[in-house]
PDB file of N, CA and C in Angstrom:
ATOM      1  N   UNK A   1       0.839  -1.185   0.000  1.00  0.00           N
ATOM      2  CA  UNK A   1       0.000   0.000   0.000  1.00  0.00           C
ATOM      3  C   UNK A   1       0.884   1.248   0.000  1.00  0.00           C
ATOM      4  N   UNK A   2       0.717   2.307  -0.752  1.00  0.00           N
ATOM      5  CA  UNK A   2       1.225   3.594  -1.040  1.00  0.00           C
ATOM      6  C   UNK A   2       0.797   4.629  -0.249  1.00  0.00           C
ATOM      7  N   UNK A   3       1.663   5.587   0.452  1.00  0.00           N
ATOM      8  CA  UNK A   3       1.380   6.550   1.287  1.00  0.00           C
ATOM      9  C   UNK A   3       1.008   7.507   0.345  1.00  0.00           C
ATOM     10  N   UNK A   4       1.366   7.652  -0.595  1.00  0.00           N
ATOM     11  CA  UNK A   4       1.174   8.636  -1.156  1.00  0.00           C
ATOM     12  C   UNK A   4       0.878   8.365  -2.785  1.00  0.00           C
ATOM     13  N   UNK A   5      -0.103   8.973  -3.514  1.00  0.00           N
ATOM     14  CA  UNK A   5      -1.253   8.772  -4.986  1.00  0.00           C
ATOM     15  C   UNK A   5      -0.574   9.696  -5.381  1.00  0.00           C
ATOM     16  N   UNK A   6      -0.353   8.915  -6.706  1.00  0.00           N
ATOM     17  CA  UNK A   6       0.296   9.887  -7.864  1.00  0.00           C
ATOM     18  C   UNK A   6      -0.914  10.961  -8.164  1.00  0.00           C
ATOM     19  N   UNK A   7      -2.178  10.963  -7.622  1.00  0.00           N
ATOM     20  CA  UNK A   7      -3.012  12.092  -7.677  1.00  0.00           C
ATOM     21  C   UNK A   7      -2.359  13.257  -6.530  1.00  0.00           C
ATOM     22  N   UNK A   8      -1.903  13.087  -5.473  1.00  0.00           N
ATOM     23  CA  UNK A   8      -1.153  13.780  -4.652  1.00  0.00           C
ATOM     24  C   UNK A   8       0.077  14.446  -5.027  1.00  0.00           C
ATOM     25  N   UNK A   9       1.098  13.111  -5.567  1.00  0.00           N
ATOM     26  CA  UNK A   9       1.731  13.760  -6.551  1.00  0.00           C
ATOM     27  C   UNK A   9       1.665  14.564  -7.136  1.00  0.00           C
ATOM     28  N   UNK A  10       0.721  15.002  -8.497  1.00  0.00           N
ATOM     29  CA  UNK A  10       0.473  15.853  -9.085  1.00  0.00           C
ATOM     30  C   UNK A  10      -0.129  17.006  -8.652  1.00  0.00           C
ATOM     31  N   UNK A  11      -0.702  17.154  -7.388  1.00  0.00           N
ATOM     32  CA  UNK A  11      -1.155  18.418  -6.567  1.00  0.00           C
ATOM     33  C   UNK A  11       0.171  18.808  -6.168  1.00  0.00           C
ATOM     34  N   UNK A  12       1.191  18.050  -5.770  1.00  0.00           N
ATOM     35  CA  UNK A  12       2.321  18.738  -4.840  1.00  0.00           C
ATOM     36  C   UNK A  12       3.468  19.733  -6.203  1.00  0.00           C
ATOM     37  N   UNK A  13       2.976  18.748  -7.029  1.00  0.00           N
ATOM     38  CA  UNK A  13       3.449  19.443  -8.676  1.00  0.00           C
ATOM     39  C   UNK A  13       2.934  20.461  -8.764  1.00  0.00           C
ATOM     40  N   UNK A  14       1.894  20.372  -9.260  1.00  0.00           N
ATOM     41  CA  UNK A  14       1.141  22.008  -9.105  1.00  0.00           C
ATOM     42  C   UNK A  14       1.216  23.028  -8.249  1.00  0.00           C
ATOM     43  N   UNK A  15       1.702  22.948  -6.683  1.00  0.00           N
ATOM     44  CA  UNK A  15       1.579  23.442  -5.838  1.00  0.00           C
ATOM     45  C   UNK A  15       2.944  23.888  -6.008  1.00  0.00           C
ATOM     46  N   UNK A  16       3.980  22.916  -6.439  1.00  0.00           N
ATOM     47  CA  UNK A  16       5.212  24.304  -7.189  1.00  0.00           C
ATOM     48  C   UNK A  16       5.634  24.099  -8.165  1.00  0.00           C
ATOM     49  N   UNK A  17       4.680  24.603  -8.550  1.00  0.00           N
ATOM     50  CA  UNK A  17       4.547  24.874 -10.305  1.00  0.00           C
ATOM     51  C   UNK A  17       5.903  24.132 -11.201  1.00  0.00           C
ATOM     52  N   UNK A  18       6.228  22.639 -11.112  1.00  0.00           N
ATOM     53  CA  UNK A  18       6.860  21.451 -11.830  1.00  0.00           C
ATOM     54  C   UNK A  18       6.020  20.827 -12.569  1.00  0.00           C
ATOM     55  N   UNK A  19       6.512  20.873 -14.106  1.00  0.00           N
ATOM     56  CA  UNK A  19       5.831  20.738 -14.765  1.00  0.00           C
ATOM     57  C   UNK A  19       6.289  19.165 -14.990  1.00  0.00           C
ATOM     58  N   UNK A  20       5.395  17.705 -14.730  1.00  0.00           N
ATOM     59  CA  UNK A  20       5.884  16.835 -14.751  1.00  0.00           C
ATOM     60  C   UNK A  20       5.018  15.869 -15.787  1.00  0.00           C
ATOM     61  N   UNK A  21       5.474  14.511 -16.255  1.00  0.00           N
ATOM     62  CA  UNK A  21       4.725  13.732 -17.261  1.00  0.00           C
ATOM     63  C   UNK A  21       4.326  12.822 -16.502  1.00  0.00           C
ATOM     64  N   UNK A  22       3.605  12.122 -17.124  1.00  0.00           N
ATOM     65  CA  UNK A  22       2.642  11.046 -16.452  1.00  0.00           C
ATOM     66  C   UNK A  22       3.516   9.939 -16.323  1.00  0.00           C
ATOM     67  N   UNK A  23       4.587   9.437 -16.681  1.00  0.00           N
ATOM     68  CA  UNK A  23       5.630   8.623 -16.272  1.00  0.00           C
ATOM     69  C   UNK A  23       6.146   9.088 -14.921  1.00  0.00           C
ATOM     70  N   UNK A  24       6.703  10.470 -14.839  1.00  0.00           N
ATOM     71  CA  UNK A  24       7.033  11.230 -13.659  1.00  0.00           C
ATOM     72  C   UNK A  24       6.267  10.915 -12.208  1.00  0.00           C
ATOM     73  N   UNK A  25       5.087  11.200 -12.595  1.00  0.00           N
ATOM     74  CA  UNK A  25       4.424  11.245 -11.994  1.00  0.00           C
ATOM     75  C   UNK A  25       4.263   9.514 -10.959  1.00  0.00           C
ATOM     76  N   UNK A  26       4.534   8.669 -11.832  1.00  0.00           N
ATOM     77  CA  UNK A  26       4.377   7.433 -11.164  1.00  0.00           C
ATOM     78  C   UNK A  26       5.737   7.031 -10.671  1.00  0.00           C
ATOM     79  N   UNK A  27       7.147   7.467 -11.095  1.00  0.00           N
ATOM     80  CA  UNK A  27       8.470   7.266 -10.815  1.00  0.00           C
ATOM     81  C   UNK A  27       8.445   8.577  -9.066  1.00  0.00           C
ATOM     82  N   UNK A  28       7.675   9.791  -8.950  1.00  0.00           N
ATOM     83  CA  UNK A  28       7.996   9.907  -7.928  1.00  0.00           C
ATOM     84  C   UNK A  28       7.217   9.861  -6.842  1.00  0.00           C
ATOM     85  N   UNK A  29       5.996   9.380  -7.408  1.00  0.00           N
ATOM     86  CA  UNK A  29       4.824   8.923  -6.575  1.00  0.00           C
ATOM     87  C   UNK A  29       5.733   7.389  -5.765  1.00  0.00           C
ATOM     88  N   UNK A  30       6.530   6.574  -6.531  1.00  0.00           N
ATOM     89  CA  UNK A  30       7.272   5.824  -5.692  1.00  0.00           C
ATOM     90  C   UNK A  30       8.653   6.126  -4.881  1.00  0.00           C
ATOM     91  N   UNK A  31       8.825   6.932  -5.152  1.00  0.00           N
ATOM     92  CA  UNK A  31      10.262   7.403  -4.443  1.00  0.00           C
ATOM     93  C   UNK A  31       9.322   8.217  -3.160  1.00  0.00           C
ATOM     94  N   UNK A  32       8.761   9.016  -3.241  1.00  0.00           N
ATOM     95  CA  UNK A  32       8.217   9.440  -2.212  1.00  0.00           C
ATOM     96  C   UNK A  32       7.653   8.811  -1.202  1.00  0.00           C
ATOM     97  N   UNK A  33       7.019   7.584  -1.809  1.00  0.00           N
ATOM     98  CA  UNK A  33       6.259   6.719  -0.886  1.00  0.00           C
ATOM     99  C   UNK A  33       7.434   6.106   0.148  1.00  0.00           C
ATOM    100  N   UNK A  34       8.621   6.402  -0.384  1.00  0.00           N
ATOM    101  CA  UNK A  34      10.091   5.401   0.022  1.00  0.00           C
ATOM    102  C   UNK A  34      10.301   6.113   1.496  1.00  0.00           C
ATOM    103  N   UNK A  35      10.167   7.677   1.090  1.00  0.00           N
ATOM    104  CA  UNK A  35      10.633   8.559   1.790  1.00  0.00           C
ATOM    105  C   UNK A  35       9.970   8.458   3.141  1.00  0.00           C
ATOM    106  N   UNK A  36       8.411   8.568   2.627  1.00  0.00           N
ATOM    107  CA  UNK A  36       7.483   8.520   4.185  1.00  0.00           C
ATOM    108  C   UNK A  36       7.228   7.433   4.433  1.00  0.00           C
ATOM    109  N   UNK A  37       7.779   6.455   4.312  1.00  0.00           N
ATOM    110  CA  UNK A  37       7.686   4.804   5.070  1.00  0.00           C
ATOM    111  C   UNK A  37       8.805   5.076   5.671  1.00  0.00           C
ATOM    112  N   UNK A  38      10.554   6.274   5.196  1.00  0.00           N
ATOM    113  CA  UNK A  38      11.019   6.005   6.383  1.00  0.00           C
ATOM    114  C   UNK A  38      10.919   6.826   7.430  1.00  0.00           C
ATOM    115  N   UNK A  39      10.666   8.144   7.084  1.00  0.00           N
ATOM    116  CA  UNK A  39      10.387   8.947   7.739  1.00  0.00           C
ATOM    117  C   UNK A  39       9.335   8.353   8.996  1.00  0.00           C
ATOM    118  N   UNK A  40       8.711   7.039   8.280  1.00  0.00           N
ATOM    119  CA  UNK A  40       7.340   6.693  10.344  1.00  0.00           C
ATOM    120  C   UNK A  40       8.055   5.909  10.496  1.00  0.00           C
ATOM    121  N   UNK A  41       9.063   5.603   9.815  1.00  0.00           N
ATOM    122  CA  UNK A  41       9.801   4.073  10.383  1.00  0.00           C
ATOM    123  C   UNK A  41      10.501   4.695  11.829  1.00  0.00           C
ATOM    124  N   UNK A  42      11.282   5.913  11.323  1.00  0.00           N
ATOM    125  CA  UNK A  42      11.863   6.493  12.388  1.00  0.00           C
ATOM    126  C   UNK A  42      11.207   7.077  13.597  1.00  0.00           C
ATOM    127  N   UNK A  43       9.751   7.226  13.267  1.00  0.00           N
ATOM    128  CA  UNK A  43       8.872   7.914  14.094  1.00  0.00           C
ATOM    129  C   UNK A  43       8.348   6.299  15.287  1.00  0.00           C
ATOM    130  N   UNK A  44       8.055   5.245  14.765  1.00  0.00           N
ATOM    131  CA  UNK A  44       8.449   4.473  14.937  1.00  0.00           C
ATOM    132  C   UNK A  44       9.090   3.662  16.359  1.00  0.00           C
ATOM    133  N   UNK A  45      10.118   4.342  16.103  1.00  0.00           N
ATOM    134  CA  UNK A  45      11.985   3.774  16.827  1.00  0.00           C
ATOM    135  C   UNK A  45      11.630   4.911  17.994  1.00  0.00           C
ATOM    136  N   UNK A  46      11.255   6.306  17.936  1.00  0.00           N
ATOM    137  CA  UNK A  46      11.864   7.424  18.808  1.00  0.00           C
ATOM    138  C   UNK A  46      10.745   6.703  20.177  1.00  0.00           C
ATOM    139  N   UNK A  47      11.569   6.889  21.279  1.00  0.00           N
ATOM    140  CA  UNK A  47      11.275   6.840  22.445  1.00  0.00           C
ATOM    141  C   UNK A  47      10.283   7.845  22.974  1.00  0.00           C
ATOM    142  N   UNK A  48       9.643   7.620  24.071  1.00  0.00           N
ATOM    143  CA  UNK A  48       9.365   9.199  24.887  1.00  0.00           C
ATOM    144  C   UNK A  48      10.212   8.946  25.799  1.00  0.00           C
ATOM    145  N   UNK A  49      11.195   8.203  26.750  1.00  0.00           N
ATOM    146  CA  UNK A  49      11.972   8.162  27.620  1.00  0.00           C
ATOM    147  C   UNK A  49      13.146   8.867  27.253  1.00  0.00           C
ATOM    148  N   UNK A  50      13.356   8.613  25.502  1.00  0.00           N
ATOM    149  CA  UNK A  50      14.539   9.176  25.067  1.00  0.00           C
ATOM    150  C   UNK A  50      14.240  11.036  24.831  1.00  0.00           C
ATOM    151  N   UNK A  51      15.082  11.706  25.409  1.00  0.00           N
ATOM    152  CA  UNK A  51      15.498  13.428  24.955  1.00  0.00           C
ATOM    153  C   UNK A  51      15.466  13.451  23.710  1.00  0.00           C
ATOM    154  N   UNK A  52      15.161  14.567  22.934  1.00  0.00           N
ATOM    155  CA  UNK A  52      15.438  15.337  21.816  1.00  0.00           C
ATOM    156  C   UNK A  52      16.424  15.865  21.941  1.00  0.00           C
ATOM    157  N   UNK A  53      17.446  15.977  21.127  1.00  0.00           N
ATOM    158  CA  UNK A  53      18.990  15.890  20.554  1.00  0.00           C
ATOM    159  C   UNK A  53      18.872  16.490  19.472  1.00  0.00           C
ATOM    160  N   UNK A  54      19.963  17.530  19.214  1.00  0.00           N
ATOM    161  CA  UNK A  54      20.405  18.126  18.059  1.00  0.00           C
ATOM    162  C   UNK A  54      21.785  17.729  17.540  1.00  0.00           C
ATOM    163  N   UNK A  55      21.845  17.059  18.495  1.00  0.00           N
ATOM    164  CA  UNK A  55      23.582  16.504  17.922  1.00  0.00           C
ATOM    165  C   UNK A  55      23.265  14.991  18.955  1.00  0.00           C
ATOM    166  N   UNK A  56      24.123  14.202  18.099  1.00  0.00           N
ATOM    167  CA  UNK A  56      24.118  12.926  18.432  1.00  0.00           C
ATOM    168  C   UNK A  56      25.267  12.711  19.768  1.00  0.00           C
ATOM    169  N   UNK A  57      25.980  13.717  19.714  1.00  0.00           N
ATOM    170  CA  UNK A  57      27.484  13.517  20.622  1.00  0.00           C
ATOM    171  C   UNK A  57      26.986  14.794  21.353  1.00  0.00           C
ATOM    172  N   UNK A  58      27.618  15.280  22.631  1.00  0.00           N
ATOM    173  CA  UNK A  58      27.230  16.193  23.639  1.00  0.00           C
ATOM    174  C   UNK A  58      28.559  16.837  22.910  1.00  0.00           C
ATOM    175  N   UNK A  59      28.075  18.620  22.863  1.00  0.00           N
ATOM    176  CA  UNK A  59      28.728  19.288  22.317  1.00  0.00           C
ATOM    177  C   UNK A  59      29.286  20.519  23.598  1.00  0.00           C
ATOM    178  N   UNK A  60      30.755  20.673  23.474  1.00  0.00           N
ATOM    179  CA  UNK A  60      31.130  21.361  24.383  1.00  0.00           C
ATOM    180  C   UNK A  60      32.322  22.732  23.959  1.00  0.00           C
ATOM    181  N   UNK A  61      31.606  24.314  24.454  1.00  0.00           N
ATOM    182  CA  UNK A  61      32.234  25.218  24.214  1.00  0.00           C
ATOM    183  C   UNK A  61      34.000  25.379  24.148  1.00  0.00           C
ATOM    184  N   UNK A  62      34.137  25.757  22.642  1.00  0.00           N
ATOM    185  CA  UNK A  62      35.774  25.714  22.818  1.00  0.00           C
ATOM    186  C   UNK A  62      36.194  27.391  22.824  1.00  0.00           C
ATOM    187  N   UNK A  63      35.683  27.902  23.209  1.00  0.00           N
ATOM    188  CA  UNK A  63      36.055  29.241  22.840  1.00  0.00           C
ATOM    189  C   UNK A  63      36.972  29.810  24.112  1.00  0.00           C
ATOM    190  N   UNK A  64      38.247  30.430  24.077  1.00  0.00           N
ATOM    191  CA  UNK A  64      39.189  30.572  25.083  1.00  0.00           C
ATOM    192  C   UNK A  64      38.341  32.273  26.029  1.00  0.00           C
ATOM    193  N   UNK A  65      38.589  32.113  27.261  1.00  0.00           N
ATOM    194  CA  UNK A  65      38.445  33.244  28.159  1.00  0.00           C
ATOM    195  C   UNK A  65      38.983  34.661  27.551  1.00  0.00           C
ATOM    196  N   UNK A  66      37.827  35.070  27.059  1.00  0.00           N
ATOM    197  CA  UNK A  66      38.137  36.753  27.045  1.00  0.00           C
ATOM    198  C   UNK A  66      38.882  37.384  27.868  1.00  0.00           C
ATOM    199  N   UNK A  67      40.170  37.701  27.388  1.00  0.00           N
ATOM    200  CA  UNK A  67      41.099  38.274  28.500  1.00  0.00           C
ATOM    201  C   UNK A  67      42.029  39.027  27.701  1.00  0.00           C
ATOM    202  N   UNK A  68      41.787  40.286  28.197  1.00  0.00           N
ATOM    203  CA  UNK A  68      42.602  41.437  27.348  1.00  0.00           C
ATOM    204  C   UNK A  68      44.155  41.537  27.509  1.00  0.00           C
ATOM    205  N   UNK A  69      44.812  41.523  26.374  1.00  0.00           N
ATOM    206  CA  UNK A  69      46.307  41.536  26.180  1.00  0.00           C
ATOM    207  C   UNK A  69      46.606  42.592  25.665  1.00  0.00           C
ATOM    208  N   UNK A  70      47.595  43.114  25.131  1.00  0.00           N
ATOM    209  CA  UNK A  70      48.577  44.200  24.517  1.00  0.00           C
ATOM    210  C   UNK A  70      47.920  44.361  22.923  1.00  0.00           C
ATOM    211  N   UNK A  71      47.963  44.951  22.354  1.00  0.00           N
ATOM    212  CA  UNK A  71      47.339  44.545  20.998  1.00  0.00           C
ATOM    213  C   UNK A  71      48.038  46.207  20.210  1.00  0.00           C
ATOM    214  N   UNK A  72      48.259  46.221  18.736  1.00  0.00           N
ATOM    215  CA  UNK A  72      48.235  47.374  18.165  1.00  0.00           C
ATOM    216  C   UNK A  72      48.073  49.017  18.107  1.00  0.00           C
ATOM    217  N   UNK A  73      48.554  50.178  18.354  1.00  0.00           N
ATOM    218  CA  UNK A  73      47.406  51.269  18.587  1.00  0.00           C
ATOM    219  C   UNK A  73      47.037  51.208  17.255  1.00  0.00           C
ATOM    220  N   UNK A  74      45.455  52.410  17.235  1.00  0.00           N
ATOM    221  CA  UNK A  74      45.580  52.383  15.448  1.00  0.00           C
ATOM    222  C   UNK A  74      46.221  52.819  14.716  1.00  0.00           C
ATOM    223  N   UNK A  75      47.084  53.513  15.143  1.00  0.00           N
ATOM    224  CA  UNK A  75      48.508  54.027  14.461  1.00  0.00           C
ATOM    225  C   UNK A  75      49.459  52.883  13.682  1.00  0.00           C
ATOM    226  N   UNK A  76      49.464  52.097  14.539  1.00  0.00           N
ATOM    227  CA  UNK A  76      50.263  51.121  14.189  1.00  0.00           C
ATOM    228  C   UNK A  76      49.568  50.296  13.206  1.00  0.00           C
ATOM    229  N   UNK A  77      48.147  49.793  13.251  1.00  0.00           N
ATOM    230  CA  UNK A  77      47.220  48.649  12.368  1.00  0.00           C
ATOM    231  C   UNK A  77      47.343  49.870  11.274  1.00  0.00           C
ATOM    232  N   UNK A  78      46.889  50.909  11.334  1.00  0.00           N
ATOM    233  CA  UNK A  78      46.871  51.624  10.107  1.00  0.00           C
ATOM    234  C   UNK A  78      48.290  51.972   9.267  1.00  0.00           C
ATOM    235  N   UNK A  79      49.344  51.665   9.713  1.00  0.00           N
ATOM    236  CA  UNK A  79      50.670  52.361   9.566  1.00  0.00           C
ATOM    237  C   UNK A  79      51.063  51.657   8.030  1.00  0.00           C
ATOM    238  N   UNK A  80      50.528  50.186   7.797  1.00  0.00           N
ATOM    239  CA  UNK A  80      51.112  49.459   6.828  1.00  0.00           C
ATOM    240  C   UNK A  80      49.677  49.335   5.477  1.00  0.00           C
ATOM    241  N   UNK A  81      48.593  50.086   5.929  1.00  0.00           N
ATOM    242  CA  UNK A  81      47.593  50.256   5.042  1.00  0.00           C
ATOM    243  C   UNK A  81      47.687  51.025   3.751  1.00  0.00           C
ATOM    244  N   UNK A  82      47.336  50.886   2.491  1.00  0.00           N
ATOM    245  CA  UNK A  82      47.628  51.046   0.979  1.00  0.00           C
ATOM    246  C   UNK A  82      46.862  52.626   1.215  1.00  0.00           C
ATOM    247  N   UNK A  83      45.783  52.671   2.014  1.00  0.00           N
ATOM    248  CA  UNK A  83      44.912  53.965   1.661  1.00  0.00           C
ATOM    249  C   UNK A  83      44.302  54.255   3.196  1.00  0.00           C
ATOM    250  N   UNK A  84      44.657  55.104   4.135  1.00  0.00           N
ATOM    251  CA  UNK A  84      43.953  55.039   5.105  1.00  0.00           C
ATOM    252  C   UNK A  84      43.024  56.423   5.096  1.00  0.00           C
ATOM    253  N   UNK A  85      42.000  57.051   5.938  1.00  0.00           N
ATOM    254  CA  UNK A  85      41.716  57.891   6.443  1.00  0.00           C
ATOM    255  C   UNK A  85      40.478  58.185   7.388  1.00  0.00           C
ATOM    256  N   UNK A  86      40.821  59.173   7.731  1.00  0.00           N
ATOM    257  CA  UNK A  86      39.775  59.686   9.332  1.00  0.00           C
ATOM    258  C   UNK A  86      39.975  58.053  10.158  1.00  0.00           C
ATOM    259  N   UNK A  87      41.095  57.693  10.169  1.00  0.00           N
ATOM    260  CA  UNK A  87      41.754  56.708  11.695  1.00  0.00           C
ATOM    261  C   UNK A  87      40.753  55.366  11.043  1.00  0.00           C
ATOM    262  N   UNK A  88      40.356  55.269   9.510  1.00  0.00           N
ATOM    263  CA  UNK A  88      40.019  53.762   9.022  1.00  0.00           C
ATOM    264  C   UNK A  88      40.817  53.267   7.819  1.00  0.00           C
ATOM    265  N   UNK A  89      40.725  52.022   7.485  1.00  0.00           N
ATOM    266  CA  UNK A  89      41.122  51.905   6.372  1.00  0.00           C
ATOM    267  C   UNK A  89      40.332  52.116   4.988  1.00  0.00           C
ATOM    268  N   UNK A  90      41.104  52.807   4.122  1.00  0.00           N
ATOM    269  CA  UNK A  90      40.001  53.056   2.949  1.00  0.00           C
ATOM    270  C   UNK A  90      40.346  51.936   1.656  1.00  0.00           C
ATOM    271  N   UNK A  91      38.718  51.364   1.598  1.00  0.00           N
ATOM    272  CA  UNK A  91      38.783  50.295   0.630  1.00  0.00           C
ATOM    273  C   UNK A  91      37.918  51.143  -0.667  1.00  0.00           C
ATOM    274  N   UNK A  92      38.338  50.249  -1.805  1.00  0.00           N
ATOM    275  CA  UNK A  92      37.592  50.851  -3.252  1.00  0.00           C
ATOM    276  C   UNK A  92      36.063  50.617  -2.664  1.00  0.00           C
ATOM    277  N   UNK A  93      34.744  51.423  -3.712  1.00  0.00           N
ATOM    278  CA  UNK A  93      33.734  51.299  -3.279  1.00  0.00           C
ATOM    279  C   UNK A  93      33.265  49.853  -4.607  1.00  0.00           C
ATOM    280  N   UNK A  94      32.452  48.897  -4.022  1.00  0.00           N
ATOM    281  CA  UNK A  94      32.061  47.541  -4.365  1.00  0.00           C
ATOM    282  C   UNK A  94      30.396  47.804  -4.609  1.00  0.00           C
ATOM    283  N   UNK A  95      29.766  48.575  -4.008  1.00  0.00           N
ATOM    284  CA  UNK A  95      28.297  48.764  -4.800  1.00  0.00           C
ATOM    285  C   UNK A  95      28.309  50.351  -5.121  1.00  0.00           C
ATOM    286  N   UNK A  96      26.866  50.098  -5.852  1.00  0.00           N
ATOM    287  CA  UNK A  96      26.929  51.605  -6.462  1.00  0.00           C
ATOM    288  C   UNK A  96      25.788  51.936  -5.294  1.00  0.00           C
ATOM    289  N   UNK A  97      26.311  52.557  -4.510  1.00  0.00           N
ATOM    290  CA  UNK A  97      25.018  53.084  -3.806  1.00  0.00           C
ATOM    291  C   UNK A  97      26.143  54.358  -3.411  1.00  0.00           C
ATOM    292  N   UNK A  98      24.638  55.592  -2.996  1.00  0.00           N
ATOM    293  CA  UNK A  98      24.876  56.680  -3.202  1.00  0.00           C
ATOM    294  C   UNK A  98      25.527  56.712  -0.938  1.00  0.00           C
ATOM    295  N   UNK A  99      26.255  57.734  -1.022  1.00  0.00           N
ATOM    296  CA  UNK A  99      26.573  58.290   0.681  1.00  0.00           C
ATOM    297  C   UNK A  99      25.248  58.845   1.524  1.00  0.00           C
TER     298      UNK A  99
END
């Protein structure tokens, strides 16, 4: 038995605007049917004892402690720049939009 009618099919066609043939129509009327047999297969398997998970492995922050060091003045970051001014660096302009 088929979850899904190549009459469905052809609504979900229409519904975004794929223009498909009547062969089509029966080649993905079966692939689809593939899809939502596994899609409950998995529905299926899921627990209610088991959590909802976004990652299969427990994921843990690598990001190092914000802790301020010595760093550049802008004198210096700007010192080796091709075009600087008013204390930024000046890049070519990339869209045409007006100031």
């Amino acid at each position: 038995m088929t979850a899904i009618s190549r009459e469905e099919v052809a609504h979900l066609a229409r519904l975004s605007r794929l223009a498909v043939t009547e062969q089509e129509l029966d080649q993905f009327a079966g692939q689809l049917d593939v899809i939502l047999q596994s899609v409950a297969r998995v529905g299926e398997v899921a627990a209610e004892d088991i959590p909802p998970t976004s990652h299969s492995v427990p994921l843990t922050n690598v990001y190092r402690d914000d802790v301020e060091q010595p760093c550049l003045t802008q004198d210096e970051a700007l010192s080796g720049a091709p075009d600087a001014a008013e204390g930024r660096f000046r890049v070519p302009r990339i869209l045409d939009e007006e100031d």
